[in-house]
PDB file of N, CA and C in Angstrom:
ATOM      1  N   UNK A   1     -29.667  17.573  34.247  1.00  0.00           N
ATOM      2  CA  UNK A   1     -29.326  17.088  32.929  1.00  0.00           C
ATOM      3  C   UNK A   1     -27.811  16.861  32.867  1.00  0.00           C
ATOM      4  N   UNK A   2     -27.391  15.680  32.485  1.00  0.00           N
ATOM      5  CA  UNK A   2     -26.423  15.223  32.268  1.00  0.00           C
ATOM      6  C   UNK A   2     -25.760  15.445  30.675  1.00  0.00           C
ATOM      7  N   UNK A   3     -24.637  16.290  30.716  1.00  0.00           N
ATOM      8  CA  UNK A   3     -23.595  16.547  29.512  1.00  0.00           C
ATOM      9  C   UNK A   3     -22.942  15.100  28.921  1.00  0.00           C
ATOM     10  N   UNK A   4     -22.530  14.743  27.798  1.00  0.00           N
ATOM     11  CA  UNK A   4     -21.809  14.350  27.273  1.00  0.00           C
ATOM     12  C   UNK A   4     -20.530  15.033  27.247  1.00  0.00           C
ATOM     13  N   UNK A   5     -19.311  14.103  27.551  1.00  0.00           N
ATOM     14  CA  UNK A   5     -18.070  14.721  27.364  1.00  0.00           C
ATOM     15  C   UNK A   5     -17.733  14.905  25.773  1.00  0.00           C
ATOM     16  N   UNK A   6     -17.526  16.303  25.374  1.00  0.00           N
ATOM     17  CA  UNK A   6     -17.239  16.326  23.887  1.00  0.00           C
ATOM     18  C   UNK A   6     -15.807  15.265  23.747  1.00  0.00           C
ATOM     19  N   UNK A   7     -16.708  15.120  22.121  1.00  0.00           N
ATOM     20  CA  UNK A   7     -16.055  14.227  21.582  1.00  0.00           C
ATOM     21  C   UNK A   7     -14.656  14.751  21.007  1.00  0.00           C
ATOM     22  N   UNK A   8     -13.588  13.421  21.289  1.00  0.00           N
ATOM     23  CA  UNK A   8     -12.463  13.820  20.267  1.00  0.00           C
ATOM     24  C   UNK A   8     -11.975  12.613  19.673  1.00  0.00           C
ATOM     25  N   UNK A   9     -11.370  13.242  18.957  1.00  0.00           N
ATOM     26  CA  UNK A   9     -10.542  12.568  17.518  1.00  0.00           C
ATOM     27  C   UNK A   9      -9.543  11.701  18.416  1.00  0.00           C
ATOM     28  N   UNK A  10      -9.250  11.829  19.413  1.00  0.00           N
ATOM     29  CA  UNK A  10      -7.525  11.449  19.567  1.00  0.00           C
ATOM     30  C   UNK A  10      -7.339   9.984  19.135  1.00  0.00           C
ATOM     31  N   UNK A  11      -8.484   9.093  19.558  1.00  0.00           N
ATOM     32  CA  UNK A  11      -8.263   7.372  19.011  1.00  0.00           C
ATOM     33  C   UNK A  11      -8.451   7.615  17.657  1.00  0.00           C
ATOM     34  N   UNK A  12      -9.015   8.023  16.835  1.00  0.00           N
ATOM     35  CA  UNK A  12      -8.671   7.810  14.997  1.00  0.00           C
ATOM     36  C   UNK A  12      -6.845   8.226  14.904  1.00  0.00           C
ATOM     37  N   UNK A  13      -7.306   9.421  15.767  1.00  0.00           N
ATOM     38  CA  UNK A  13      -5.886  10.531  15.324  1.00  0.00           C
ATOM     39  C   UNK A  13      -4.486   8.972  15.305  1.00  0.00           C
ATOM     40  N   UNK A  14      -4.932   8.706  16.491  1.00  0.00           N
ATOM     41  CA  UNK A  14      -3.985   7.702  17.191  1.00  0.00           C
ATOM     42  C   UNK A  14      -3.998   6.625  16.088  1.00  0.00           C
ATOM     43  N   UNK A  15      -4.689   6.002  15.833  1.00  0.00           N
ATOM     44  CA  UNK A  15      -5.173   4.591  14.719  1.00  0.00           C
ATOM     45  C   UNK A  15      -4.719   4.861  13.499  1.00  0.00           C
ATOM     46  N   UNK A  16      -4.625   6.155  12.862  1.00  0.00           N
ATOM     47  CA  UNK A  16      -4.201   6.964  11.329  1.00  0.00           C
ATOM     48  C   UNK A  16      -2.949   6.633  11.739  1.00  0.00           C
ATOM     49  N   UNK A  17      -2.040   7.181  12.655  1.00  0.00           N
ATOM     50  CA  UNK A  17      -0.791   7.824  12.523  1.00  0.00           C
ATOM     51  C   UNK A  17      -0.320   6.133  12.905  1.00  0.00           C
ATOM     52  N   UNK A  18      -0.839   4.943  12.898  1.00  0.00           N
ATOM     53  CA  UNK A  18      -0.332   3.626  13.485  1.00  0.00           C
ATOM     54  C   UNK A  18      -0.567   2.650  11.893  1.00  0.00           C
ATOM     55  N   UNK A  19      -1.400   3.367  11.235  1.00  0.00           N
ATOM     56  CA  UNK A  19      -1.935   2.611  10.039  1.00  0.00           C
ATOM     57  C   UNK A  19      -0.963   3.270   9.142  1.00  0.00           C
ATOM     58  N   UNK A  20      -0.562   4.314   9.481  1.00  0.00           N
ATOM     59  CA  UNK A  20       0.506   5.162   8.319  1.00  0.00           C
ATOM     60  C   UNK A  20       2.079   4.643   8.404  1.00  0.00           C
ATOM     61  N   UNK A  21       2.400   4.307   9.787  1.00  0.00           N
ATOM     62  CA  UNK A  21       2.933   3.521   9.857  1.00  0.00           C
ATOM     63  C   UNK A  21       3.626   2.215   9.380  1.00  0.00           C
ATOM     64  N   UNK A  22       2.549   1.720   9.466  1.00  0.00           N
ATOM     65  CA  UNK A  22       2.489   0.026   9.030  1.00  0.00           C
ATOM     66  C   UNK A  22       2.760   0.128   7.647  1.00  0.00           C
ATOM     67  N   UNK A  23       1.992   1.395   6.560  1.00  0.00           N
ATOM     68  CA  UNK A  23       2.363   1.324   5.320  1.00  0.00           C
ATOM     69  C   UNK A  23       3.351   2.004   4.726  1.00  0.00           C
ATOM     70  N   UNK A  24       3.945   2.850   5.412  1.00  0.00           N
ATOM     71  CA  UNK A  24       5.213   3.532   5.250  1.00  0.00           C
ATOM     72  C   UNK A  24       6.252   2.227   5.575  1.00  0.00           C
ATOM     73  N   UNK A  25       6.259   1.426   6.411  1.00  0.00           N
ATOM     74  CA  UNK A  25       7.088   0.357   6.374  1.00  0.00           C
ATOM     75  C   UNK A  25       6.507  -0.745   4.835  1.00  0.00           C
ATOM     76  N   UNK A  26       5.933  -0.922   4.905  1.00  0.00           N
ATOM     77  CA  UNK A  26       5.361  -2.062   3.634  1.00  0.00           C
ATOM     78  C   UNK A  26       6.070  -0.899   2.339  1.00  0.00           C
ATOM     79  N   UNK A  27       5.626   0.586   2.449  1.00  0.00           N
ATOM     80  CA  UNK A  27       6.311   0.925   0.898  1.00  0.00           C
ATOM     81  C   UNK A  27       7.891   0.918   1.223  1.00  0.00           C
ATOM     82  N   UNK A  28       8.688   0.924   2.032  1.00  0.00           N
ATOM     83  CA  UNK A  28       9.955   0.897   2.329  1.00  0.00           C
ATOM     84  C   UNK A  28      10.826  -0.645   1.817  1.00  0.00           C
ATOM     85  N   UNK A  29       9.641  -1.249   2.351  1.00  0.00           N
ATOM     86  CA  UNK A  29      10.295  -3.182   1.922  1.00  0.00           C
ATOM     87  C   UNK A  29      10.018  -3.310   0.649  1.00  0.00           C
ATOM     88  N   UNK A  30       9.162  -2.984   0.122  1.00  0.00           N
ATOM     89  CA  UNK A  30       8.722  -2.806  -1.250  1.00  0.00           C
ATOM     90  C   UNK A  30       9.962  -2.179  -2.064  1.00  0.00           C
ATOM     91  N   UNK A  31      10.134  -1.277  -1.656  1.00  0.00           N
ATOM     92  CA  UNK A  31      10.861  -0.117  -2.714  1.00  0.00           C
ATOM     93  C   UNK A  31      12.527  -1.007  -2.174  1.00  0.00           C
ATOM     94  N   UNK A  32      13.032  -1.514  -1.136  1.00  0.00           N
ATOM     95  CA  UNK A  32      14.251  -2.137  -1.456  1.00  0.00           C
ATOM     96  C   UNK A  32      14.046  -3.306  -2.104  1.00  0.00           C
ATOM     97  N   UNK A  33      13.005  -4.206  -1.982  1.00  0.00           N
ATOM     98  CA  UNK A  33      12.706  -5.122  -2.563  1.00  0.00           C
ATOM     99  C   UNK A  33      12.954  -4.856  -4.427  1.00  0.00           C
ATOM    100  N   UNK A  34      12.394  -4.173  -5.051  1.00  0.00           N
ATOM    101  CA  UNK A  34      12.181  -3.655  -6.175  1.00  0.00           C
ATOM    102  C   UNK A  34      13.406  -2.985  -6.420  1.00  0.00           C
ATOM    103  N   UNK A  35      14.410  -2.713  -5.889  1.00  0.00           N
ATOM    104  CA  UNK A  35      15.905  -2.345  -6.083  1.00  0.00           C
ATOM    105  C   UNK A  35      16.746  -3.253  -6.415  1.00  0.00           C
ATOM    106  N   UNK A  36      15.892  -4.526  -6.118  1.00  0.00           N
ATOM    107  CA  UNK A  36      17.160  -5.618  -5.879  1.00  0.00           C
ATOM    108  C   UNK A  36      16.336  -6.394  -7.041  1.00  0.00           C
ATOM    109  N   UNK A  37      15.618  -6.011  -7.900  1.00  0.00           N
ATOM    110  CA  UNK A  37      14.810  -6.622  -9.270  1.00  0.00           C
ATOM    111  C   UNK A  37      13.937  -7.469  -8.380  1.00  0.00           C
ATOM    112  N   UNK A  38      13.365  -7.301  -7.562  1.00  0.00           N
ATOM    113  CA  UNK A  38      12.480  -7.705  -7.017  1.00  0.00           C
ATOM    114  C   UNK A  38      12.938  -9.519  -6.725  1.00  0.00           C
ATOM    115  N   UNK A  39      14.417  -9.960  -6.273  1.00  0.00           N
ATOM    116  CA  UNK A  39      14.578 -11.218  -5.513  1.00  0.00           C
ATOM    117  C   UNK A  39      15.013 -11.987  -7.272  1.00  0.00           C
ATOM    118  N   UNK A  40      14.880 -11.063  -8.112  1.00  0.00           N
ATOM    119  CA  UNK A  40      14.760 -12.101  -9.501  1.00  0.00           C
ATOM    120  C   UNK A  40      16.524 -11.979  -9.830  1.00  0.00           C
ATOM    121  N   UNK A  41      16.582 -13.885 -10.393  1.00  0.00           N
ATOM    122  CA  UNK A  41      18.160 -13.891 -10.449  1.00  0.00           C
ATOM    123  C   UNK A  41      17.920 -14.017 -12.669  1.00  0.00           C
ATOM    124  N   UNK A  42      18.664 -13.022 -12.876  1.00  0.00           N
ATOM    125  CA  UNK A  42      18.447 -12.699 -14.377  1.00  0.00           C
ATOM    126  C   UNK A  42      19.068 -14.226 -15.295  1.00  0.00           C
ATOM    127  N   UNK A  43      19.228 -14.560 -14.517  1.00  0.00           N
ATOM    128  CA  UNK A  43      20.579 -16.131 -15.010  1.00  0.00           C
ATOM    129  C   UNK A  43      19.123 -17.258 -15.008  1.00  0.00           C
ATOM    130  N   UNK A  44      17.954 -17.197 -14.264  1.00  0.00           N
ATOM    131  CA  UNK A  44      16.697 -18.077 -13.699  1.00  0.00           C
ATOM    132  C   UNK A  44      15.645 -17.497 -14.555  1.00  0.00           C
ATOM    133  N   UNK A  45      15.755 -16.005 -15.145  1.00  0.00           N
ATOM    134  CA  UNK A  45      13.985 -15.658 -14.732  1.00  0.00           C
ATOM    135  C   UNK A  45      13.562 -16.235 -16.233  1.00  0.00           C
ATOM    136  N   UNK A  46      12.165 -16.373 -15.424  1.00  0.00           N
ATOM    137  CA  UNK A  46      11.509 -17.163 -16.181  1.00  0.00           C
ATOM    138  C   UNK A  46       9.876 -16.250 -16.255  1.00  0.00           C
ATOM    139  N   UNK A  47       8.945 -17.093 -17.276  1.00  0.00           N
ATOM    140  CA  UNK A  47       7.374 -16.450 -17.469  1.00  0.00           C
ATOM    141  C   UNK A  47       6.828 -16.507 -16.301  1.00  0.00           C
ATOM    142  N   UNK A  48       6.676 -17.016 -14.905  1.00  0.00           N
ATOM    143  CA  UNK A  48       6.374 -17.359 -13.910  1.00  0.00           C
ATOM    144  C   UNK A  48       6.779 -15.567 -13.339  1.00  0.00           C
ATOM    145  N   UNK A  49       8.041 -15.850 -12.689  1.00  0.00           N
ATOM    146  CA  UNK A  49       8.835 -14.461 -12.593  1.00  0.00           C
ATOM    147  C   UNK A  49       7.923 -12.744 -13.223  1.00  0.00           C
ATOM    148  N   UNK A  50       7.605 -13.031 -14.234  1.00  0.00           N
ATOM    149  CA  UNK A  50       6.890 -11.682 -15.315  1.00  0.00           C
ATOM    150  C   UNK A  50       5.830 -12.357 -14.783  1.00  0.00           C
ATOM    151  N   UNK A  51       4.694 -12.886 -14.737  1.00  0.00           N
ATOM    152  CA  UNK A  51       3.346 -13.081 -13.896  1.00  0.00           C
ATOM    153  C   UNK A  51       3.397 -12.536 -12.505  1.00  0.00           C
ATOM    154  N   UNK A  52       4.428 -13.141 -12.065  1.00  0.00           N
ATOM    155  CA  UNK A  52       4.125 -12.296 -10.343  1.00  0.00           C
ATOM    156  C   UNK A  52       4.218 -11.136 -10.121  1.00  0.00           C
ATOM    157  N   UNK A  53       5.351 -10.970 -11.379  1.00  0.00           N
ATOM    158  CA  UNK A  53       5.374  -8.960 -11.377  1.00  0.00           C
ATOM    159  C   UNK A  53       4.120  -8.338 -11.563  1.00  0.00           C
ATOM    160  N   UNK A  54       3.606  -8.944 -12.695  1.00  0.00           N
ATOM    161  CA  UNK A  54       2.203  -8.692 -13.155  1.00  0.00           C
ATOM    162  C   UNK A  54       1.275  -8.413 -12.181  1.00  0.00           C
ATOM    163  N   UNK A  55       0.996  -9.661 -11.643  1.00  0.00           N
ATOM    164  CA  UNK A  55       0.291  -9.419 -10.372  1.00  0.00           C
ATOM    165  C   UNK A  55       0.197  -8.672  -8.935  1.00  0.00           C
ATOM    166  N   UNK A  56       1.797  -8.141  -8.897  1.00  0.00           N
ATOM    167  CA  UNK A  56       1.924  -7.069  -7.898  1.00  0.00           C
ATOM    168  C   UNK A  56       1.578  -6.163  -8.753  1.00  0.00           C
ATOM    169  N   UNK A  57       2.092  -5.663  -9.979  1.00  0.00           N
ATOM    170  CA  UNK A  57       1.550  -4.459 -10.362  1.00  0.00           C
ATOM    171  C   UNK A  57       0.162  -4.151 -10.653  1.00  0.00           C
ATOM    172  N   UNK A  58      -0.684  -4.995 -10.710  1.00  0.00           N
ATOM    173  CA  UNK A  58      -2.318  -4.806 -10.793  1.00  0.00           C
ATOM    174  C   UNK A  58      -2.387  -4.752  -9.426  1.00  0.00           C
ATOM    175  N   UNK A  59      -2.196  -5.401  -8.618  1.00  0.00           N
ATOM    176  CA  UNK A  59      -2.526  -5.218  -7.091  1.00  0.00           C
ATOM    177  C   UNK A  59      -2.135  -3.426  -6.679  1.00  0.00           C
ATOM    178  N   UNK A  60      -1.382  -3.183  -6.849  1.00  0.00           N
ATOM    179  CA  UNK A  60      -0.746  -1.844  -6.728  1.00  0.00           C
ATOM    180  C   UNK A  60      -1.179  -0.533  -7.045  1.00  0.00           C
ATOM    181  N   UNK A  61      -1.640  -1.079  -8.531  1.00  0.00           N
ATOM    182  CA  UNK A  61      -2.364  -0.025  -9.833  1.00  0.00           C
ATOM    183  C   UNK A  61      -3.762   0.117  -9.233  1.00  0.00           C
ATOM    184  N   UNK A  62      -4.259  -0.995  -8.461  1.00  0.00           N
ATOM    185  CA  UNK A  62      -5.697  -1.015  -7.655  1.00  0.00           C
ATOM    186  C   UNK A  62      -5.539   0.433  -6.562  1.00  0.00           C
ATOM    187  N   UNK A  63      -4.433  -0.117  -6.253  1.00  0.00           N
ATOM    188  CA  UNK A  63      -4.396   0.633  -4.868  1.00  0.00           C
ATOM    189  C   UNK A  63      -4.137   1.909  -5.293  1.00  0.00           C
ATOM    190  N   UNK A  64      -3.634   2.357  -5.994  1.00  0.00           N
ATOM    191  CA  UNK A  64      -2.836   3.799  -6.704  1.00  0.00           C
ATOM    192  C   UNK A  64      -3.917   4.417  -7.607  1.00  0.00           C
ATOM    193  N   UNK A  65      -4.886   3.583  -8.229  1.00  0.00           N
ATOM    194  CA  UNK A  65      -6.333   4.394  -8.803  1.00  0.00           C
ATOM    195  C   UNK A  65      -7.178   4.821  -7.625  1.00  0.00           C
ATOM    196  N   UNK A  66      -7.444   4.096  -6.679  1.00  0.00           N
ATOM    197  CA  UNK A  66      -8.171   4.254  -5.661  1.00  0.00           C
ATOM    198  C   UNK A  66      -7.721   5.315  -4.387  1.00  0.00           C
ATOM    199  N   UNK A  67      -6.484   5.538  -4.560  1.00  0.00           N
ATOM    200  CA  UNK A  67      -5.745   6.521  -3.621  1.00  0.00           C
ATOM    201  C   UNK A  67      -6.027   7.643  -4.468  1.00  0.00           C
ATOM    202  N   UNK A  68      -5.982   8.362  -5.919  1.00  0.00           N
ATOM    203  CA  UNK A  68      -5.825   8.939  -6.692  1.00  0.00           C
ATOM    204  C   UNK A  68      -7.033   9.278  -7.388  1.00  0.00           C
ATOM    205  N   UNK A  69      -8.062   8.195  -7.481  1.00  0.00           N
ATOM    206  CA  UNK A  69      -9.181   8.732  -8.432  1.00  0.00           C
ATOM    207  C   UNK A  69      -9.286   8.288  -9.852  1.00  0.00           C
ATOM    208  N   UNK A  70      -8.543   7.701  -9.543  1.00  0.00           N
ATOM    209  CA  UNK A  70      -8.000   6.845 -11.265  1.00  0.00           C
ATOM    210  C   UNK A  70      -9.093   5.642 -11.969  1.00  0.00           C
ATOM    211  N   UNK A  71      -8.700   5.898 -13.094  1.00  0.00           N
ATOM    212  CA  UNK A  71      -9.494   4.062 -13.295  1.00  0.00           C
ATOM    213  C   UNK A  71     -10.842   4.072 -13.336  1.00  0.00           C
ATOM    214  N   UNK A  72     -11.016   2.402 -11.948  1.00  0.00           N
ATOM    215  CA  UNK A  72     -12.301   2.174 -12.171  1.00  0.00           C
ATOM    216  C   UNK A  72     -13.216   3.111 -10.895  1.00  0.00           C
ATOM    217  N   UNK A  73     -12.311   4.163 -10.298  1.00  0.00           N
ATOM    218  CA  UNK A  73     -12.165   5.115  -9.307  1.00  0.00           C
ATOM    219  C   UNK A  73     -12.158   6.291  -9.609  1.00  0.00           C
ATOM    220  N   UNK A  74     -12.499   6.750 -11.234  1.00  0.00           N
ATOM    221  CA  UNK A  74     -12.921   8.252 -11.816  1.00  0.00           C
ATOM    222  C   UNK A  74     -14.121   9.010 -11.053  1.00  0.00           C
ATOM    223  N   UNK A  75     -14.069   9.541 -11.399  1.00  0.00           N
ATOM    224  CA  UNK A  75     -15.286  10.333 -10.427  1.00  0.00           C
ATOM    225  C   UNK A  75     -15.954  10.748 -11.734  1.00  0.00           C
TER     226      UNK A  75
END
């Protein structure tokens, strides 16, 4: 009878710590991005400008109920 080699984690382990990554850089560009009023010149902004904000912040608020439990993500 032939064993299976027990199983391990190390490829998730490996794939988590590469995916944590990728979004620790995305909240980093984000958060200087959003320092700098998000690229908006206050002399230009316009209703266009407040829509896109809009729309990152629902995109975001998705992601932040769903990380959290929030929302449409209550338990």
């Amino acid at each position: 009878m032939t064993r299976k080699p027990a199983r391990t984690n190390d490829a998730a382990l490996a794939a988590f710590i590469a995916k944590k990554a990728e979004i620790d850089a995305m909240l980093a560009r984000l958060q200087a991005f959003s320092e700098d009023h998000f690229g908006a010149d206050p002399e230009r902004l316009n209703w266009a400008d407040v829509g896109s904000l809009e729309y990152q912040a629902h995109l975001l608020k998705q992601i932040s109920d769903f990380t959290f439990g929030a929302g449409e993500h209550a338990a």
